[in-house]
Protein backbone atom coordinates (compact mmCIF):
# COMPACT_ATOMS: atom_id res chain seq x y z
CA UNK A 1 30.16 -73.42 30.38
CA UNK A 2 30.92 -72.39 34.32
CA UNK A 3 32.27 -68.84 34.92
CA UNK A 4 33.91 -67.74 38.16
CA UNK A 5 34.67 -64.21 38.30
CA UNK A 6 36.54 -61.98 40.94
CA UNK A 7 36.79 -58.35 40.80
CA UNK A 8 38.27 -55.36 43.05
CA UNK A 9 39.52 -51.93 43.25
CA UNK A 10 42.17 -51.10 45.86
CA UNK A 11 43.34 -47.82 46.82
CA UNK A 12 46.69 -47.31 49.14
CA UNK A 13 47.64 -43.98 50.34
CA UNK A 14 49.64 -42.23 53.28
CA UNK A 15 49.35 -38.54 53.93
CA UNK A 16 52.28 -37.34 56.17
CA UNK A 17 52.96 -33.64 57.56
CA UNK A 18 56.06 -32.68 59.20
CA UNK A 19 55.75 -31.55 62.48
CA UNK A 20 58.62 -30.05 65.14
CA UNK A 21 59.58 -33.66 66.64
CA UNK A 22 57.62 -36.19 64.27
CA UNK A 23 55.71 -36.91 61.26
CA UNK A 24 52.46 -37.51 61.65
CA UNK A 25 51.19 -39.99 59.06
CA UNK A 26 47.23 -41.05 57.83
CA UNK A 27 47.69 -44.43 56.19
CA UNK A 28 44.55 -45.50 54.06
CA UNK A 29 43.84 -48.95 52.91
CA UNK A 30 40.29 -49.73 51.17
CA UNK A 31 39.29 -51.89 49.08
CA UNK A 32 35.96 -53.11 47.13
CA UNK A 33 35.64 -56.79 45.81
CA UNK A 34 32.86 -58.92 44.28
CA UNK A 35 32.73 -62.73 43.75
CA UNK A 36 30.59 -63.84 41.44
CA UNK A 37 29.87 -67.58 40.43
CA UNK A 38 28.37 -69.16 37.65
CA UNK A 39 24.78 -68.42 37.57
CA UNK A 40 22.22 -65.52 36.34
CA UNK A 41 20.91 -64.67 40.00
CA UNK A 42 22.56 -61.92 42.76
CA UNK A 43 26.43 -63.31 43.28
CA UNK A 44 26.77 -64.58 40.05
CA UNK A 45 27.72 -64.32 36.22
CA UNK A 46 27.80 -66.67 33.40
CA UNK A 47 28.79 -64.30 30.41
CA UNK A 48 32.39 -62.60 30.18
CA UNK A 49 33.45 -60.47 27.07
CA UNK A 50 37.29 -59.43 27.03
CA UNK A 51 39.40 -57.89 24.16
CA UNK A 52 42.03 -54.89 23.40
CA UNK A 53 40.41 -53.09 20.48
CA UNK A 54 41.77 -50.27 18.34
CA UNK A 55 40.15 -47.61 16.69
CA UNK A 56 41.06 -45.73 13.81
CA UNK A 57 41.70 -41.26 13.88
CA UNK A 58 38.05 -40.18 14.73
CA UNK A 59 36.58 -43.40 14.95
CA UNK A 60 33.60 -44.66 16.96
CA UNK A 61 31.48 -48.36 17.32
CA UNK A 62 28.70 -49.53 18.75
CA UNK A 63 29.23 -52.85 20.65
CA UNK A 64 25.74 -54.36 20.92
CA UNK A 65 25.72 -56.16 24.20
CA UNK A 66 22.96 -58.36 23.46
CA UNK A 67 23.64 -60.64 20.41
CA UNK A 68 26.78 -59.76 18.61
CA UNK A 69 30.03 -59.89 21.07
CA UNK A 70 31.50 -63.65 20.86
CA UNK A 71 33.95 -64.93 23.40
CA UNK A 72 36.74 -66.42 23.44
CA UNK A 73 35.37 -69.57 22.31
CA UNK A 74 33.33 -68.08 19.44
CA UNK A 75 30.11 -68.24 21.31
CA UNK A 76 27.77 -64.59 20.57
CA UNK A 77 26.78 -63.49 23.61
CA UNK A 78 23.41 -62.08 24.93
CA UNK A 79 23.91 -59.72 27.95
CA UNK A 80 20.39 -59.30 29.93
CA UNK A 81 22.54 -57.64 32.77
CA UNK A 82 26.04 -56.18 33.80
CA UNK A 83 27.58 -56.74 36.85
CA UNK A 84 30.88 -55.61 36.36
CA UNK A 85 32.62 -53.70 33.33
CA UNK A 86 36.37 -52.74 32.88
CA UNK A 87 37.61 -49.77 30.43
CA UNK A 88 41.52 -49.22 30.18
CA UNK A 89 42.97 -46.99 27.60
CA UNK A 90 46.45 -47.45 26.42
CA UNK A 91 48.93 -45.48 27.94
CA UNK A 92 50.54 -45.00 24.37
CA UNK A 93 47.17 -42.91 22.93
CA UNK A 94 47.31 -39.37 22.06
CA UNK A 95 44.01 -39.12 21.69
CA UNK A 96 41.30 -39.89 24.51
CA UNK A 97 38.87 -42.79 24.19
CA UNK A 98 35.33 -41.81 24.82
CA UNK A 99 32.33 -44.10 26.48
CA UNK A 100 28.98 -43.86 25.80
CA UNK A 101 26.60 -41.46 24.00
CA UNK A 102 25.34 -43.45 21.48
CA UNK A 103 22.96 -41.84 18.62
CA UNK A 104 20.59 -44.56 19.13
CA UNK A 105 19.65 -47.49 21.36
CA UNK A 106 22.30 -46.13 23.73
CA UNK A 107 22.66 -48.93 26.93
CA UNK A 108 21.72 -46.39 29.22
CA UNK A 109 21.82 -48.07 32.48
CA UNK A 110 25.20 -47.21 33.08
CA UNK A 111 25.42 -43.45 31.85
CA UNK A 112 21.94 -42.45 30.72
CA UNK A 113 21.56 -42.28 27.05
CA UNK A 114 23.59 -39.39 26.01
CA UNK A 115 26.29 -39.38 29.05
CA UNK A 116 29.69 -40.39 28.07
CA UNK A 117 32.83 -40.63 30.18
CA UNK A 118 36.62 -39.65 29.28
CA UNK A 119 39.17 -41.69 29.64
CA UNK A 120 42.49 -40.12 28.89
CA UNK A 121 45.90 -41.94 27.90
CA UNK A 122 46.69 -44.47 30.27
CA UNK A 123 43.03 -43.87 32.32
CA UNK A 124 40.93 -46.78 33.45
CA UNK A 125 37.02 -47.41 34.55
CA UNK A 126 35.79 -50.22 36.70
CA UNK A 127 32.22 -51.11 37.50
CA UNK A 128 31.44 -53.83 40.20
CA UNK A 129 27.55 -54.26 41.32
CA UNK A 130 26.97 -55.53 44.65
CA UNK A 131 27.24 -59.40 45.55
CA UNK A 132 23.43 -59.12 46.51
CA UNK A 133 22.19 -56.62 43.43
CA UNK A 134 20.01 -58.97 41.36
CA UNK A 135 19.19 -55.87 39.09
CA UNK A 136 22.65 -55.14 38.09
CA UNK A 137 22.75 -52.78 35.41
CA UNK A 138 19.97 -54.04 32.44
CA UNK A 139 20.50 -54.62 29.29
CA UNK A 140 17.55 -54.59 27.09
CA UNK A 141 17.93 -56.25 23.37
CA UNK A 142 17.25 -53.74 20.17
CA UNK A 143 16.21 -50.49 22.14
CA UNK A 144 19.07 -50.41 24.98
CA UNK A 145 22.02 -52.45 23.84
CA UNK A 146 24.80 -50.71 22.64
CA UNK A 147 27.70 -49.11 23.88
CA UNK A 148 29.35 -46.38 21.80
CA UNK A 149 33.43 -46.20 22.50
CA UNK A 150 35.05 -43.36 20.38
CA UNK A 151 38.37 -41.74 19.41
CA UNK A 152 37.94 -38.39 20.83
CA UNK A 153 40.65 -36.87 17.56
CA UNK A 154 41.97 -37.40 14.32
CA UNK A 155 45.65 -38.12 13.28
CA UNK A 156 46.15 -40.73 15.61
CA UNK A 157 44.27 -44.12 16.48
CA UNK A 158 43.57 -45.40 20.20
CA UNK A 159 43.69 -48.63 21.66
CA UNK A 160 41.53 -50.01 24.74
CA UNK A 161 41.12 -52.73 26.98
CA UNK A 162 37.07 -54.01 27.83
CA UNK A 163 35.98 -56.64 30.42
CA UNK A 164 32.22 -57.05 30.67
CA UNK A 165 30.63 -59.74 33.12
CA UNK A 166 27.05 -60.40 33.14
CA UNK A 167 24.50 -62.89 32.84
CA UNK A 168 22.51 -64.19 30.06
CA UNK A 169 19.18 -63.79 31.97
């Protein structure tokens, strides 16, 4: 089944100063954006992964990237690589959600295998490869597969947003 994918980040900013008889102003405008189409070589994708998940006061899980996600048409998926990966938390959390670290078979690509990366209420992470980056970021099946997301607190649950493109080979 074909995939097309398109991802960016964008950031917009003016920094002004007053000065005696005008206001001097530093607009920035950048922006980073990959195509990818359906394929398993550089500039292209043919597995996508998307949900909002919730996890319970404390909670943590392991999404194995290489043989238990499904899609949204009930097919599991089998990451070999990632080329671009999307982590929003809801801006109704108390608590913080949590990436990485996990006790075993940690996909360490991304973070090494006991690096994790806060994402407070409302926060969001974006990962884009390159359009020419064969490599991507690997995912290797049963010793480097899973990604550990955790509530960072008790009392309250959190809720996320996750986009992961890759390939299949």
């Amino acid at each position: 089944m074909p995939l097309t994918s398109d991802l960016g980040v964008s950031v917009s900013s003016t920094q002004t100063k007053a000065a005696d008889l005008s206001t001097p102003a530093d607009p920035l405008a950048w922006r980073r954006s990959l195509h990818l189409e359906s394929g398993t070589s550089a500039g292209k994708a043919d597995l996508r992964f998307a949900d909002t998940r919730t996890l319970a006061a404390s909670a943590t899980e392991d999404l194995d990237l290489a043989g238990v996600l499904v899609d949204s048409f009930g097919a599991t998926l089998t990451f070999a690589r990632i080329k671009g990966l999307v982590i929003a938390a809801s801006s109704a959390n108390t608590n913080n959600v949590v990436v990485g670290g996990a006790a075993a078979n940690a996909w360490a690509a991304l973070l090494g295998a006991t690096g994790t990366l806060t994402l407070r209420p409302g926060a969001s992470v974006a990962l884009m490869t390159g359009s020419a980056d064969s490599t991507a970021y690997a995912v290797t099946a049963g010793t480097a597969d899973l990604l550990k997301i955790a509530n960072s607190g008790a009392g309250t649950s959190v809720s996320y947003d996750i986009v992961i493109i890759g390939t299949s080979a």
